[in-house]
Protein backbone atom coordinates (compact mmCIF):
# COMPACT_ATOMS: atom_id res chain seq x y z
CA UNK A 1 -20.21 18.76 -16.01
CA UNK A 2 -21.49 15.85 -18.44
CA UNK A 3 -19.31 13.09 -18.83
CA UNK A 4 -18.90 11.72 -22.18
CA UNK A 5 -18.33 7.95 -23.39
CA UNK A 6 -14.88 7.52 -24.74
CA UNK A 7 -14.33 4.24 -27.13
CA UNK A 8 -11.04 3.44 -28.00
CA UNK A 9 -10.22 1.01 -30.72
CA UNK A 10 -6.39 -0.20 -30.90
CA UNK A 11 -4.78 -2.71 -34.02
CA UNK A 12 -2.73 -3.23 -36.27
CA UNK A 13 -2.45 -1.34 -39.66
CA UNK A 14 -5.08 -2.35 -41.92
CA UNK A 15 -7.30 -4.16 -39.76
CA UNK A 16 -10.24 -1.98 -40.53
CA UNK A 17 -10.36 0.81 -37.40
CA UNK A 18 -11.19 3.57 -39.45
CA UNK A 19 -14.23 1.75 -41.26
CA UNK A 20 -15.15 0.48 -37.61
CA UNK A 21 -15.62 4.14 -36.53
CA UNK A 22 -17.39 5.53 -39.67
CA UNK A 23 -19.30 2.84 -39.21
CA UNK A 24 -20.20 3.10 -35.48
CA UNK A 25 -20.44 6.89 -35.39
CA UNK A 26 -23.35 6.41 -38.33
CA UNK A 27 -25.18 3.62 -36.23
CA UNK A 28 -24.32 5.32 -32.90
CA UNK A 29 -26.49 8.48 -34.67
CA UNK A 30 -29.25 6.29 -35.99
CA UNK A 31 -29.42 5.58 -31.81
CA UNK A 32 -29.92 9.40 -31.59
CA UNK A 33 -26.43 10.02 -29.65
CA UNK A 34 -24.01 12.81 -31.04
CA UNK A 35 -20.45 11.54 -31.89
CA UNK A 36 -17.23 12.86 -32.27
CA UNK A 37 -14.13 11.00 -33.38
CA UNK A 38 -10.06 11.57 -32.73
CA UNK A 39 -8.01 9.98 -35.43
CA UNK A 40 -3.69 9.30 -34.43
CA UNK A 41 -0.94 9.46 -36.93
CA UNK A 42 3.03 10.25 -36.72
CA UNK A 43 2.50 12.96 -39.57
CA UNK A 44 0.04 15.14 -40.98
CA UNK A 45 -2.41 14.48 -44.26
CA UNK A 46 -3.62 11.78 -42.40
CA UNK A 47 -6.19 9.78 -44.85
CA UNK A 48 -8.41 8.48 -41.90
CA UNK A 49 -9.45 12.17 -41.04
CA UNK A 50 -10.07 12.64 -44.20
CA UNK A 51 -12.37 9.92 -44.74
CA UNK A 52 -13.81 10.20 -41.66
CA UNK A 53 -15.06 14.12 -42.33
CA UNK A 54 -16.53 12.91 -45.84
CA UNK A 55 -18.33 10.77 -44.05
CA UNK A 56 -20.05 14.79 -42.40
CA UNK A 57 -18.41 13.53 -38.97
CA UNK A 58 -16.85 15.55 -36.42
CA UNK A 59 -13.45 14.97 -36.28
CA UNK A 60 -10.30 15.96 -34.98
CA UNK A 61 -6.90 14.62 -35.67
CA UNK A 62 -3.82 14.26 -33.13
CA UNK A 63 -0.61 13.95 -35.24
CA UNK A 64 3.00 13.99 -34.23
CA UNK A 65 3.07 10.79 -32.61
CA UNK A 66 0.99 7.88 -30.76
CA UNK A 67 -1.80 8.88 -28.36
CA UNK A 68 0.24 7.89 -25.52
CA UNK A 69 3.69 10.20 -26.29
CA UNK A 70 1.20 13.04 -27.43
CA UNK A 71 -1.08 12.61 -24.15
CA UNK A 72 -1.94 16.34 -23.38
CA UNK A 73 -2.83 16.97 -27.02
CA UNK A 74 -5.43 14.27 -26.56
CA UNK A 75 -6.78 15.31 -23.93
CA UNK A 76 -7.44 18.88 -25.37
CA UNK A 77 -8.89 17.73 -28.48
CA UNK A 78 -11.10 15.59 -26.95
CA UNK A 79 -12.13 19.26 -24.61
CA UNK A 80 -12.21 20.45 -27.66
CA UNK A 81 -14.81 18.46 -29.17
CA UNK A 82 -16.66 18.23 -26.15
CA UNK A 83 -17.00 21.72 -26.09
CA UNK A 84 -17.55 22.45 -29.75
CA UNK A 85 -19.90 19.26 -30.23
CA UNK A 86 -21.18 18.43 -27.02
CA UNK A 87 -20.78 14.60 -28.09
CA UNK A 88 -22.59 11.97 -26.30
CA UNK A 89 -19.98 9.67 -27.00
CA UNK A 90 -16.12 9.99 -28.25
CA UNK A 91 -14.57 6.96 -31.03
CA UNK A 92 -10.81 7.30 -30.89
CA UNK A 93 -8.31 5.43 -33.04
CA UNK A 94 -4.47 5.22 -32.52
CA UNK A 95 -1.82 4.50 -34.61
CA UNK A 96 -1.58 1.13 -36.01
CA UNK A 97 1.81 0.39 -34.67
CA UNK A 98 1.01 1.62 -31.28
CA UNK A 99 0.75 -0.38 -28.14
CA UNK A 100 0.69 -0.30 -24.32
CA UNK A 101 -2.35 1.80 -24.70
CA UNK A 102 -3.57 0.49 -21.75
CA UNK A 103 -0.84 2.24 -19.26
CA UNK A 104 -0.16 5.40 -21.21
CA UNK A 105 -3.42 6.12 -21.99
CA UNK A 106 -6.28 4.49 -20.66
CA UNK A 107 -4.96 4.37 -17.02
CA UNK A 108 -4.40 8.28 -17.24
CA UNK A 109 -7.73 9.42 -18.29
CA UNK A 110 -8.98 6.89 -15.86
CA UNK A 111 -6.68 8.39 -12.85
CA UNK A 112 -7.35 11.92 -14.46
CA UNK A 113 -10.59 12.81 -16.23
CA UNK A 114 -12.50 10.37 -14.27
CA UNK A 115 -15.10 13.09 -14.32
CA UNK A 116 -14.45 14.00 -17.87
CA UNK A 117 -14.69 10.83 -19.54
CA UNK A 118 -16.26 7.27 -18.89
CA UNK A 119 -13.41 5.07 -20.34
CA UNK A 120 -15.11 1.69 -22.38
CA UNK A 121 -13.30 -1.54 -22.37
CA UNK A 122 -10.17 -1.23 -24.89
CA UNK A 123 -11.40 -2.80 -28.18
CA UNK A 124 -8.21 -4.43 -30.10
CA UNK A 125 -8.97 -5.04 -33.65
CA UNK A 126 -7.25 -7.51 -35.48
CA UNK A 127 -8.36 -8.78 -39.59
CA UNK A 128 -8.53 -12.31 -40.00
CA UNK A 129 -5.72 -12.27 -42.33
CA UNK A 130 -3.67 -10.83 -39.67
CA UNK A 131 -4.18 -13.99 -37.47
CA UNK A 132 -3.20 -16.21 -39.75
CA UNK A 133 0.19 -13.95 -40.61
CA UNK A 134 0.75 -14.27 -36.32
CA UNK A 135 0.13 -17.99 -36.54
CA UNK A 136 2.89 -18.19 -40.12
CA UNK A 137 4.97 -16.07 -38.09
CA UNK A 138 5.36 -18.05 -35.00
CA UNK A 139 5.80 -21.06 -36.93
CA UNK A 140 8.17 -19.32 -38.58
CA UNK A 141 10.10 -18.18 -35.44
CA UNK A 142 10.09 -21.98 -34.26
CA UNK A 143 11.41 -23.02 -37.12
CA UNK A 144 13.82 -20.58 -37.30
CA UNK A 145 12.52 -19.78 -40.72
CA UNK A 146 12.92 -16.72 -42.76
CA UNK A 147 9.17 -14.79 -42.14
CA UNK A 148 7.70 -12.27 -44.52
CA UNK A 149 7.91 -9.61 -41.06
CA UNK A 150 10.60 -9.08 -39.15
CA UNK A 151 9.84 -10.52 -34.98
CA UNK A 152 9.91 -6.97 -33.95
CA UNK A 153 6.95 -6.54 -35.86
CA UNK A 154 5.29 -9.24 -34.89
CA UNK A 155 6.00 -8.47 -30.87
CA UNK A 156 3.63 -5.44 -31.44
CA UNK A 157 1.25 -7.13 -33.27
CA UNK A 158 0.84 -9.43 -29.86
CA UNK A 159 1.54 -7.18 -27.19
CA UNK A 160 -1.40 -4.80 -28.40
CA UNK A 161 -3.58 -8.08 -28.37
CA UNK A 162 -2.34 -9.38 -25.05
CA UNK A 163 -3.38 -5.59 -23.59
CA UNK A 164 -7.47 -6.01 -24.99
CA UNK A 165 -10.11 -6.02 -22.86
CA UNK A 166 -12.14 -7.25 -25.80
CA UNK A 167 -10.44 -8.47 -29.42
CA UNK A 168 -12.44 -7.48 -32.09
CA UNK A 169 -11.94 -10.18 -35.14
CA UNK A 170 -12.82 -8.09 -38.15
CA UNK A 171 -13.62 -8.73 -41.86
CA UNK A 172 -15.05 -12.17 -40.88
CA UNK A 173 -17.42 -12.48 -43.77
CA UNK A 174 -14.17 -13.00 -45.63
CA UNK A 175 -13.52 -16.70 -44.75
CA UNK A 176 -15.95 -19.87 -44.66
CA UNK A 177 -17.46 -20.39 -41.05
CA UNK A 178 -15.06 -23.40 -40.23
CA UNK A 179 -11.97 -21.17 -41.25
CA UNK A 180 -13.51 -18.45 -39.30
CA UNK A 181 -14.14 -20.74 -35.98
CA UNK A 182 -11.09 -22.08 -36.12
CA UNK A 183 -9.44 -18.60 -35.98
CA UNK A 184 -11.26 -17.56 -33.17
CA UNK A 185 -10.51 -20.45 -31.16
CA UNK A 186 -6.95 -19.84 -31.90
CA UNK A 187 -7.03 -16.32 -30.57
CA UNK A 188 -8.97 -17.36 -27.41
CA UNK A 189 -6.55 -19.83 -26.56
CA UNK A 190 -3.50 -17.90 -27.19
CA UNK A 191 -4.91 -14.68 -25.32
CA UNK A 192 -7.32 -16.28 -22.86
CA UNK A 193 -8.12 -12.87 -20.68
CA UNK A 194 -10.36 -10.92 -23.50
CA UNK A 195 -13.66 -11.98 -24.74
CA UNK A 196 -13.60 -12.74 -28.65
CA UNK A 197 -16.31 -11.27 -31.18
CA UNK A 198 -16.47 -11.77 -34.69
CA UNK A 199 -17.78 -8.65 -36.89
CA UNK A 200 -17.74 -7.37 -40.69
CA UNK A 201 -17.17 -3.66 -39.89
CA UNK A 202 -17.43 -2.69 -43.85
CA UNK A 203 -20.57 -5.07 -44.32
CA UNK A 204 -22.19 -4.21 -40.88
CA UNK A 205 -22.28 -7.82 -39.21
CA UNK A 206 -22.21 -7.63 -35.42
CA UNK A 207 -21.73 -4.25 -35.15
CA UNK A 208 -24.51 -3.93 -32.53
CA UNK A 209 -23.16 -6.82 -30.37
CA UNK A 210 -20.14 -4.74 -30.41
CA UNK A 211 -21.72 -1.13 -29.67
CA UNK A 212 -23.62 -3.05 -27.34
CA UNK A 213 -20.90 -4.22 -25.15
CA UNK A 214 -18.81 -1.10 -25.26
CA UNK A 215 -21.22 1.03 -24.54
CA UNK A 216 -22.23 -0.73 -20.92
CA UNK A 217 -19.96 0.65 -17.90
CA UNK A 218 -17.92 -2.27 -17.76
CA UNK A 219 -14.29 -2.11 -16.29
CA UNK A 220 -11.66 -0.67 -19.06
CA UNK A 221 -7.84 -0.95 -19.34
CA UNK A 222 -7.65 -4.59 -17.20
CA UNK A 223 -4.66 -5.49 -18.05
CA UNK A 224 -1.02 -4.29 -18.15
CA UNK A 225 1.23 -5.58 -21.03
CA UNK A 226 4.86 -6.02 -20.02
CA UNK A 227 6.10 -4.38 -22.87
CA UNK A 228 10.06 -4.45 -23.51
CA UNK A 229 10.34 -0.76 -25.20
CA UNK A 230 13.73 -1.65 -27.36
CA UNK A 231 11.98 -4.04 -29.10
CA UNK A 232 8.48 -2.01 -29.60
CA UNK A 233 11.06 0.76 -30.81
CA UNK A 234 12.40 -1.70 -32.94
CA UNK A 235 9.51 -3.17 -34.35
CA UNK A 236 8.22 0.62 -35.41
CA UNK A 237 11.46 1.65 -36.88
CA UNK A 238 11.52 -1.62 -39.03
CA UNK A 239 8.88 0.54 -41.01
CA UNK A 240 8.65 2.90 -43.36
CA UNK A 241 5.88 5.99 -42.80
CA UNK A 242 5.09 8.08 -46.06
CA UNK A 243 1.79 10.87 -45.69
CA UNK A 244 1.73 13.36 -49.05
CA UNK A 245 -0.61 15.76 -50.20
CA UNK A 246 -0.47 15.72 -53.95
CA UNK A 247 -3.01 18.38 -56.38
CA UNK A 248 -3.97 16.37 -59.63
CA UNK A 249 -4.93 18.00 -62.36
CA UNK A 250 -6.29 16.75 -66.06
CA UNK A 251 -3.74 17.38 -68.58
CA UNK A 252 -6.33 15.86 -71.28
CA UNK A 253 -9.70 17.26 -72.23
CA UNK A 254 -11.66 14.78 -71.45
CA UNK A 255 -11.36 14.50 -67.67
CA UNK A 256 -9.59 11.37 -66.08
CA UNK A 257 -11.83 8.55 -64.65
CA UNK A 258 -10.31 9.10 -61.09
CA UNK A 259 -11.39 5.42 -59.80
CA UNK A 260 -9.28 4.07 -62.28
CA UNK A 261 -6.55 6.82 -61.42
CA UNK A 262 -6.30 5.38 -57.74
CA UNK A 263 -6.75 1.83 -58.82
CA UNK A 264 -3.84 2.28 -60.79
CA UNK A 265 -1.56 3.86 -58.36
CA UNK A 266 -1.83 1.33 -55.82
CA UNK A 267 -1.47 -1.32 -58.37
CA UNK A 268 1.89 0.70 -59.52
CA UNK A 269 3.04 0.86 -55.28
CA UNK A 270 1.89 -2.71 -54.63
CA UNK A 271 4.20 -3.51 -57.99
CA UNK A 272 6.77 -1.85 -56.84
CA UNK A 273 7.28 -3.04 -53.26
CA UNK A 274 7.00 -6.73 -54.54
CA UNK A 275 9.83 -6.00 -56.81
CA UNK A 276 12.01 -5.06 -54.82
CA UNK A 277 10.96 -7.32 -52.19
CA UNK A 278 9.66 -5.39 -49.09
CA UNK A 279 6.25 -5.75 -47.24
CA UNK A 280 3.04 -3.43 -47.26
CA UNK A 281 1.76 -3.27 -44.09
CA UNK A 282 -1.15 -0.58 -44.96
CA UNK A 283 -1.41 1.33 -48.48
CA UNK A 284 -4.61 3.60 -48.55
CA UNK A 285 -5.06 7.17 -50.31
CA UNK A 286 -8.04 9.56 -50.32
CA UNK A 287 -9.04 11.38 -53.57
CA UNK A 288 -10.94 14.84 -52.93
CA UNK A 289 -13.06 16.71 -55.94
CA UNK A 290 -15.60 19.04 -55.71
CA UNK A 291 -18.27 16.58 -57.22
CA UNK A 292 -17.20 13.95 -54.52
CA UNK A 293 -14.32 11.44 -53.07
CA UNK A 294 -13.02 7.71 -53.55
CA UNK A 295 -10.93 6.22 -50.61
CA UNK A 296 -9.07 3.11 -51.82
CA UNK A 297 -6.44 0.46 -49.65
CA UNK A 298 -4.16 -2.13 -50.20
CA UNK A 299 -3.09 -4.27 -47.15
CA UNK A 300 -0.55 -6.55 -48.65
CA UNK A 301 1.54 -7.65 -51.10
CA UNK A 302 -0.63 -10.68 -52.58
CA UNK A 303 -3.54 -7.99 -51.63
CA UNK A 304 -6.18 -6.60 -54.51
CA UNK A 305 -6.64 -2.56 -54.44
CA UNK A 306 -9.99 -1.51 -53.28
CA UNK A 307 -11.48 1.09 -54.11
CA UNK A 308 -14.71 2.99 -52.84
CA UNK A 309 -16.97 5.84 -53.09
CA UNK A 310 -18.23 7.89 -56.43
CA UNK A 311 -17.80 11.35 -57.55
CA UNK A 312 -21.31 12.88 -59.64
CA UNK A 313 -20.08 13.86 -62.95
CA UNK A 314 -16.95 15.58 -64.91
CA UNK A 315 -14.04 16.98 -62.26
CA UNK A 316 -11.20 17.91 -63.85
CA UNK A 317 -9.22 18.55 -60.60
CA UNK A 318 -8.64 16.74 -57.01
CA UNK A 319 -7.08 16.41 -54.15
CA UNK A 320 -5.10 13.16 -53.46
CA UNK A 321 -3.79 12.46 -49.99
CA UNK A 322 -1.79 8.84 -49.93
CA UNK A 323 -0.45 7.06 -46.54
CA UNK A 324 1.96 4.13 -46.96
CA UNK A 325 3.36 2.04 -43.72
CA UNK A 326 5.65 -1.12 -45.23
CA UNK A 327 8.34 -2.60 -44.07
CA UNK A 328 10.80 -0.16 -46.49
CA UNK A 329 13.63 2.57 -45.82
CA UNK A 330 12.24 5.82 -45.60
CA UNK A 331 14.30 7.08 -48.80
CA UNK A 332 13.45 4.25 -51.13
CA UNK A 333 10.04 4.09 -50.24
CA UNK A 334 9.65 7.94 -51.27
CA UNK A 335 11.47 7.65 -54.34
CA UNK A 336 8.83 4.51 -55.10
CA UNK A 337 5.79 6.94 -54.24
CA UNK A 338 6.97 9.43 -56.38
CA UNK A 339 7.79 7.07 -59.43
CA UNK A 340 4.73 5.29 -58.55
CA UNK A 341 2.21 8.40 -58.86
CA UNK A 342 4.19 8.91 -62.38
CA UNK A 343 2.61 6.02 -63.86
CA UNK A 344 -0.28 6.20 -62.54
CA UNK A 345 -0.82 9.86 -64.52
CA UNK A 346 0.28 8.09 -67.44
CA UNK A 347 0.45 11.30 -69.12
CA UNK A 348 -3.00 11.80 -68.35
CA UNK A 349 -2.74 13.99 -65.52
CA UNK A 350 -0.26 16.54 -64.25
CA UNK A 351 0.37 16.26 -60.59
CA UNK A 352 2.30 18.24 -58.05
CA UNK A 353 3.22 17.65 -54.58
CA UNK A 354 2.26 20.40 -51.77
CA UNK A 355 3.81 18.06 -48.94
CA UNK A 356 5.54 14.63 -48.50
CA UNK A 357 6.89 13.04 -45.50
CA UNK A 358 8.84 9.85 -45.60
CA UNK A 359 10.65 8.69 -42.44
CA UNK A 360 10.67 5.79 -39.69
CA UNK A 361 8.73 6.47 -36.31
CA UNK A 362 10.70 7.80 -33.90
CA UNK A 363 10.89 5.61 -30.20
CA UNK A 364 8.37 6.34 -28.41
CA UNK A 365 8.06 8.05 -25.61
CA UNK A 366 4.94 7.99 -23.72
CA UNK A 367 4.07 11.10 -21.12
CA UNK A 368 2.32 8.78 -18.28
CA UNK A 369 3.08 5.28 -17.89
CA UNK A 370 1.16 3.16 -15.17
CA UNK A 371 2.54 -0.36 -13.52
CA UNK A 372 -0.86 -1.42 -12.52
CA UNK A 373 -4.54 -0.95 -13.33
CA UNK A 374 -6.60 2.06 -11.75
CA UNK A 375 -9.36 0.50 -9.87
């Protein structure tokens, strides 16, 4: 029985893992290897599988909770894809607010499927933005001053660093090269076991040297994180999880420019959450017509909405699937996604919601968990 690759790429919300995938299934083609991809979410109408099958790539989607409390159901989509696709290689991405990946999920497979699957080192992706909210945080902690995220949030954002084989430090074309040395330094000394690599996954930059080094046989899942579970529970209740499926349809007869529609609505959420005063961790929404899609994000609240793709011609109807994780109760942040999508119609278009879900993770409960490394 072949035995197929399996990349796993943890990190926080909004540090670019589902761009990192699109991006490395499309170069991992160009190599002439077949791919298949597993995107992770609490909920359904996840916007990462979405984006991900625009893209033409083979995906399936595990939802219902973190990789590591929905174990089995990994496993059998990955079977699955094996099977269908016959995949050279397998990209997975968990949630963003998971961590201990490497005991509940990569020690398993290892201990497992060892026949199934060749494990790669466990990539950790973290935006440069994101470092410099650890290193205001900590500060912030010492100083015993108020932060813009609560410690509980900030324990996951380290424990799923102090876990990597390799940390990934995305977006890096963002900052000048001092900035961007000084960062990496930073993370080297404060997590001294994992290599450091700087990459652009959106632009491309050193997306090889990273293919490249997960792709060798190297050793995966090194490292245990002692990971206090009431505090990851905690820091994933502290936020707010919202996944709807909304139809859209032009109420004018002139057809709506749909870029601007989407620009607009996470202007209107990003508005909102700074008014009353709680923080985005990842806004991003996927907009479906027949004559194509736009994705679009937003990963804080001083962040500009971006917005991507095109759509060939007049559609008068789409398909809008929006995600939002903040720092928010579950209730308020609904009642701001509905009033939100309100104004971004603008009495242009008439929208109606098939499916929303609005709630804080539950604790997590992982299926396997492993005190030490499998050789």
């Amino acid at each position: 029985m072949k035995t197929t690759h399996l990349i796993l790429v943890g990190g926080f919300l909004g540090a670019g893992k589902t761009t990192l995938l699109a991006q490395a299934a499309k170069r991992l083609g160009q190599r002439g290897l077949r791919v298949g991809l597993v995107t992770n979410d609490q909920a359904a109408n996840l916007v990462d599988t979405s984006v991900l099958r625009g893209a033409g790539a083979a995906v399936e989607e595990v939802a219902g909770g973190c990789f590591c409390c929905r174990f089995d159901d990994l496993v059998a989509v990955l079977e699955n894809l094996c099977q269908r696709e016959h995949p050279d290689v397998l990209l997975g991405e968990p949630v963003g607010s998971c961590t201990d990946l490497s005991a509940t999920v990569l020690q398993p497979l290892k201990a497992q499927y060892r026949d199934r699957f060749r494990v790669a080192p466990l990539t950790v992706l973290v935006d440069v933005h994101q470092v410099r909210t650890l290193d205001r945080l900590r500060r912030a902690l010492a100083e015993k001053a108020p932060s813009r995220l609560p410690p509980s949030v900030m324990y996951i954002y380290e424990k799923q660093l102090e876990e990597a084989d390799l940390i990934a430090l995305n977006k890096a074309d963002l900052l000048p090269p001092g900035e961007l040395a000084a960062l990496e330094q930073s993370l080297k000394q404060a997590f001294p076991r994992a290599p450091v690599m700087t990459m652009s996954a959106l632009a491309g930059q050193g997306l090889d040297a990273w293919l490249d080094f997960v792709m060798q046989e190297l050793p995966a899942g090194q490292w245990i994180a002692d990971v206090d579970y009431d505090r990851y529970a905690a820091g994933e209740a502290a936020l707010g999880w919202l996944n709807a499926a909304v139809r859209l349809v032009a109420e004018a007869a002139q057809p709506p420019d749909w870029a601007s529609f989407c620009r607009h609505l996470l202007e209107a959420l990003r508005q909102a959450f700074v008014a009353h005063a709680r923080q985005i961790a990842h806004l991003k929404l996927h907009l479906q017509t027949p004559a194509g899609s736009l994705w679009g994000n937003v990963t804080a609240n001083d962040g500009c909405a971006a917005v991507r793709g095109t759509i060939q011609g007049n559609s008068p109807q789409a398909v809008l699937l929006l995600n939002v994780r903040a720092q928010i109760e579950p209730e308020l942040l609904r009642q701001l996604a509905v009033a939100s999508l309100g104004k971004a119609a603008r009495g242009q278009v008439r929208f109606v919601i098939d499916d929303l879900q609005s709630f804080a993770p539950a604790r997590p409960q992982p299926r396997y968990r492993f005190p030490q490394p499998v050789p």
